[in-house]
Protein backbone atom coordinates (compact mmCIF):
# COMPACT_ATOMS: atom_id res chain seq x y z
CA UNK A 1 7.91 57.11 -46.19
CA UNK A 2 6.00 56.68 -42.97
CA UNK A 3 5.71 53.63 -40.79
CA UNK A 4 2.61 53.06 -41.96
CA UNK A 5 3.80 52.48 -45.53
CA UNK A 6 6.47 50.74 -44.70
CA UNK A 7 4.45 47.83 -43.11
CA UNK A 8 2.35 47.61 -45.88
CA UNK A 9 5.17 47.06 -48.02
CA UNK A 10 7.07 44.64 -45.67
CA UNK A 11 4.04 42.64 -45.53
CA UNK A 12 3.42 43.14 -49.16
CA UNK A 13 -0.27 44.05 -48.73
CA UNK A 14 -1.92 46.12 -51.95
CA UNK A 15 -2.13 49.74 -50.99
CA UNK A 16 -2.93 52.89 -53.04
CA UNK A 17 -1.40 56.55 -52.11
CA UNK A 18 -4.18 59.71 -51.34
CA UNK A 19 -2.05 62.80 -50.61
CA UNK A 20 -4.36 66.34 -50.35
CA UNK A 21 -3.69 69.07 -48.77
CA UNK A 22 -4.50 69.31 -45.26
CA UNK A 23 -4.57 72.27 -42.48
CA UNK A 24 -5.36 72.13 -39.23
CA UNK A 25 -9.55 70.93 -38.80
CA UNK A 26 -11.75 70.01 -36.57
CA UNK A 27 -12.91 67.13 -38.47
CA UNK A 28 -9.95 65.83 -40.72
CA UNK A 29 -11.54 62.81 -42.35
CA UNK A 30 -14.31 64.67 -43.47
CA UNK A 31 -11.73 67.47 -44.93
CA UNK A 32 -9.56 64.61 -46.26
CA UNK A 33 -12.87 63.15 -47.82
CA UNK A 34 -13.70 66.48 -49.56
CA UNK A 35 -9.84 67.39 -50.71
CA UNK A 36 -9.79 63.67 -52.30
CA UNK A 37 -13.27 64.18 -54.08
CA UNK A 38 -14.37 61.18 -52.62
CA UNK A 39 -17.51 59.60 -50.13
CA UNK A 40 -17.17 60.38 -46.78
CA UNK A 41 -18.51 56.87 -46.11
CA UNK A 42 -15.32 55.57 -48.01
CA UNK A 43 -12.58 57.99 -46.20
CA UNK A 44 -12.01 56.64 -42.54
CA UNK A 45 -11.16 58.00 -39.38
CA UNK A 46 -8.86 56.29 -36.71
CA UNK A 47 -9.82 56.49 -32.98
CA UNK A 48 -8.29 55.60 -30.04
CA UNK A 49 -10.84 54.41 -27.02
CA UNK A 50 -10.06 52.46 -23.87
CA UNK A 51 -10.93 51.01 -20.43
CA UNK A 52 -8.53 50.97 -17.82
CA UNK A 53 -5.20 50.28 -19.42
CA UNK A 54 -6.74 48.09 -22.39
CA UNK A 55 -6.59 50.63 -25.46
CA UNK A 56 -8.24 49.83 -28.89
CA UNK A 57 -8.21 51.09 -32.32
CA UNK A 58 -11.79 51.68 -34.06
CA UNK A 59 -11.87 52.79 -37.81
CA UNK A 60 -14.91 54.36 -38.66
CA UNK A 61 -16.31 56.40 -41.97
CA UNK A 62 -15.86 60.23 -41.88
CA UNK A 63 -19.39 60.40 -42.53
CA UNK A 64 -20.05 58.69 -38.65
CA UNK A 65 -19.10 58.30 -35.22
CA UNK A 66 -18.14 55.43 -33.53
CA UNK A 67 -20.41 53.41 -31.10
CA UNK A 68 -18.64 53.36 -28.02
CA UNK A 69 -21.34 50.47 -26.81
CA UNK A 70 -20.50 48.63 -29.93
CA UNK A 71 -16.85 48.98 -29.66
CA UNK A 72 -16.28 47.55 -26.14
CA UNK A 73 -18.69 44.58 -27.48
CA UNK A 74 -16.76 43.69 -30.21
CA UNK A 75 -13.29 44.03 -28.45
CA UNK A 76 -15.10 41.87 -25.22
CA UNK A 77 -14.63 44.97 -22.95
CA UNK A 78 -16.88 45.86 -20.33
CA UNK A 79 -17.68 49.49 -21.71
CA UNK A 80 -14.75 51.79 -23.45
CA UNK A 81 -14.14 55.77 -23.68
CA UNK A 82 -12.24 57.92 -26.38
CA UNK A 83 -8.83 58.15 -25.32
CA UNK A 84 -7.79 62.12 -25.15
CA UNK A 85 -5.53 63.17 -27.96
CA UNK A 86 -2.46 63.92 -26.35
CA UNK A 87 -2.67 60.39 -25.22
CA UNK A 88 -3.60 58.82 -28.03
CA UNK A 89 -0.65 60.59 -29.78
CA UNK A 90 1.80 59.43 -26.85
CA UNK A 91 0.18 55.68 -27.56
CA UNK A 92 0.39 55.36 -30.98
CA UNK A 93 3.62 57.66 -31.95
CA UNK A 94 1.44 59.60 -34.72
CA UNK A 95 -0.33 62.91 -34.64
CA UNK A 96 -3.97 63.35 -34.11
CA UNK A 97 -5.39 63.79 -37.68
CA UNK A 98 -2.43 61.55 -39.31
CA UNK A 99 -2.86 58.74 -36.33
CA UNK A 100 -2.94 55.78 -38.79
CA UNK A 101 -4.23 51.81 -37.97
CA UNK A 102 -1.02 50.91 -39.11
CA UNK A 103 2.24 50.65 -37.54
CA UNK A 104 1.75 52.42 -34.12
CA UNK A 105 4.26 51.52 -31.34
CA UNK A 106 2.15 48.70 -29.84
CA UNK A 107 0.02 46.77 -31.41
CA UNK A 108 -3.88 47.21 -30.83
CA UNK A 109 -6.89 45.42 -31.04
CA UNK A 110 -7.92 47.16 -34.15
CA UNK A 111 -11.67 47.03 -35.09
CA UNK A 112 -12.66 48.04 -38.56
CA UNK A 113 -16.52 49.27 -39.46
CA UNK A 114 -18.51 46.42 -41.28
CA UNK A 115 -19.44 49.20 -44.06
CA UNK A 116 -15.81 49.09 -45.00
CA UNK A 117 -17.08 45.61 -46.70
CA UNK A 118 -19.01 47.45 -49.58
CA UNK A 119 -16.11 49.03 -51.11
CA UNK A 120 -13.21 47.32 -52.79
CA UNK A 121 -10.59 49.55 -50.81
CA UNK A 122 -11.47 52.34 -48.26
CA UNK A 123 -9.07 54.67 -47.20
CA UNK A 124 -6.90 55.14 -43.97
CA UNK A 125 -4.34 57.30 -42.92
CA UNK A 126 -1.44 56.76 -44.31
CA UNK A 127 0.60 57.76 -40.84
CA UNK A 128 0.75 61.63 -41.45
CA UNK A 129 -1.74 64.70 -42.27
CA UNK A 130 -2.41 64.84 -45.82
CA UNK A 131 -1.58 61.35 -46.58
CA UNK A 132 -4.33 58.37 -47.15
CA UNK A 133 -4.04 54.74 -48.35
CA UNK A 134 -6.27 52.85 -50.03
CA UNK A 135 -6.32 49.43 -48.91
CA UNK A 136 -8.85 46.20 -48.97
CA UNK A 137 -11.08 45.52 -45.81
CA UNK A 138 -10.64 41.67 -46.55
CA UNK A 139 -7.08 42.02 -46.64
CA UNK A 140 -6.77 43.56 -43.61
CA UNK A 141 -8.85 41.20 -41.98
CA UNK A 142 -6.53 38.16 -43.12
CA UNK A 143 -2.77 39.90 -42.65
CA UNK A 144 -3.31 42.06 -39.57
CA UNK A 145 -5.98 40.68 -37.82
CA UNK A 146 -8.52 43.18 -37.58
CA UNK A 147 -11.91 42.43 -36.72
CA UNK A 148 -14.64 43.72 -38.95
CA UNK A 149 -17.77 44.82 -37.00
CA UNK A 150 -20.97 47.57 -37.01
CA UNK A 151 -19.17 49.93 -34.53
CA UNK A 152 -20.16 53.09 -36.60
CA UNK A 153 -23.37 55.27 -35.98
């Protein structure tokens, strides 16, 4: 049971569990993507960016990158830059490549893709490798307070 889970449960949002298999990659959402049998554009990857000592979470398909320009505009920050993992793993108490939305030792401005709007649930890390949840954009929107905006390119 990982943090992530946990909060999902405590604040009794709908969630479906993805485990798969997972080894060490260069691009795990893409390998969590294909181990699930499921659309890249569906399977999301969480990214840490920031400016100065403002740090932001932006969820993005596997299928993409994030816009960095789009980002900062839709967090109200000047401009922002990836975060480097050892950071981003010091900031948010996960591992890189199980670094989940959810649950991370401070809470983030967390900005979600707009494409996530077109699926019913995507997936997220679940707060450790080989471990995804399923979980509604809409949902997310209304109990966490994560803003939905085109920050993938």
């Amino acid at each position: 049971m990982t943090p992530a889970i946990k909060l999902l449960e405590k604040l009794k949002i709908p969630f479906s569990l993805h485990p798969y298999e997972c080894e060490a990659h260069d691009d795990f959402g893409k390998h969590a993507a294909t181990q699930l049998g499921l659309p890249e554009a569906r399977v999301f990857k969480t990214l840490i960016a920031h400016h100065d000592k403002q740090a932001v979470v932006a969820i993005v398909p596997s299928s993409g990158m994030c816009s960095l320009k789009q980002l900062a505009k839709a967090t109200g920050l000047k401009k922002v830059e990836m975060l480097p993992p050892a950071e981003a793993e010091k900031l948010t108490g996960y591992k890189v490549g199980g670094i989940s939305p959810l649950a991370q030792k401070k809470r983030l401005p967390t900005v979600l893709d707009a494409s996530a709007l077109q699926f019913d649930s995507v997936l997220v890390s679940g707060g450790k490798r080989g471990l995804s949840v399923g979980v509604s954009a809409r949902e997310m929107q209304e109990k966490m307070g994560w803003i939905i905006a085109s920050i993938a390119e």
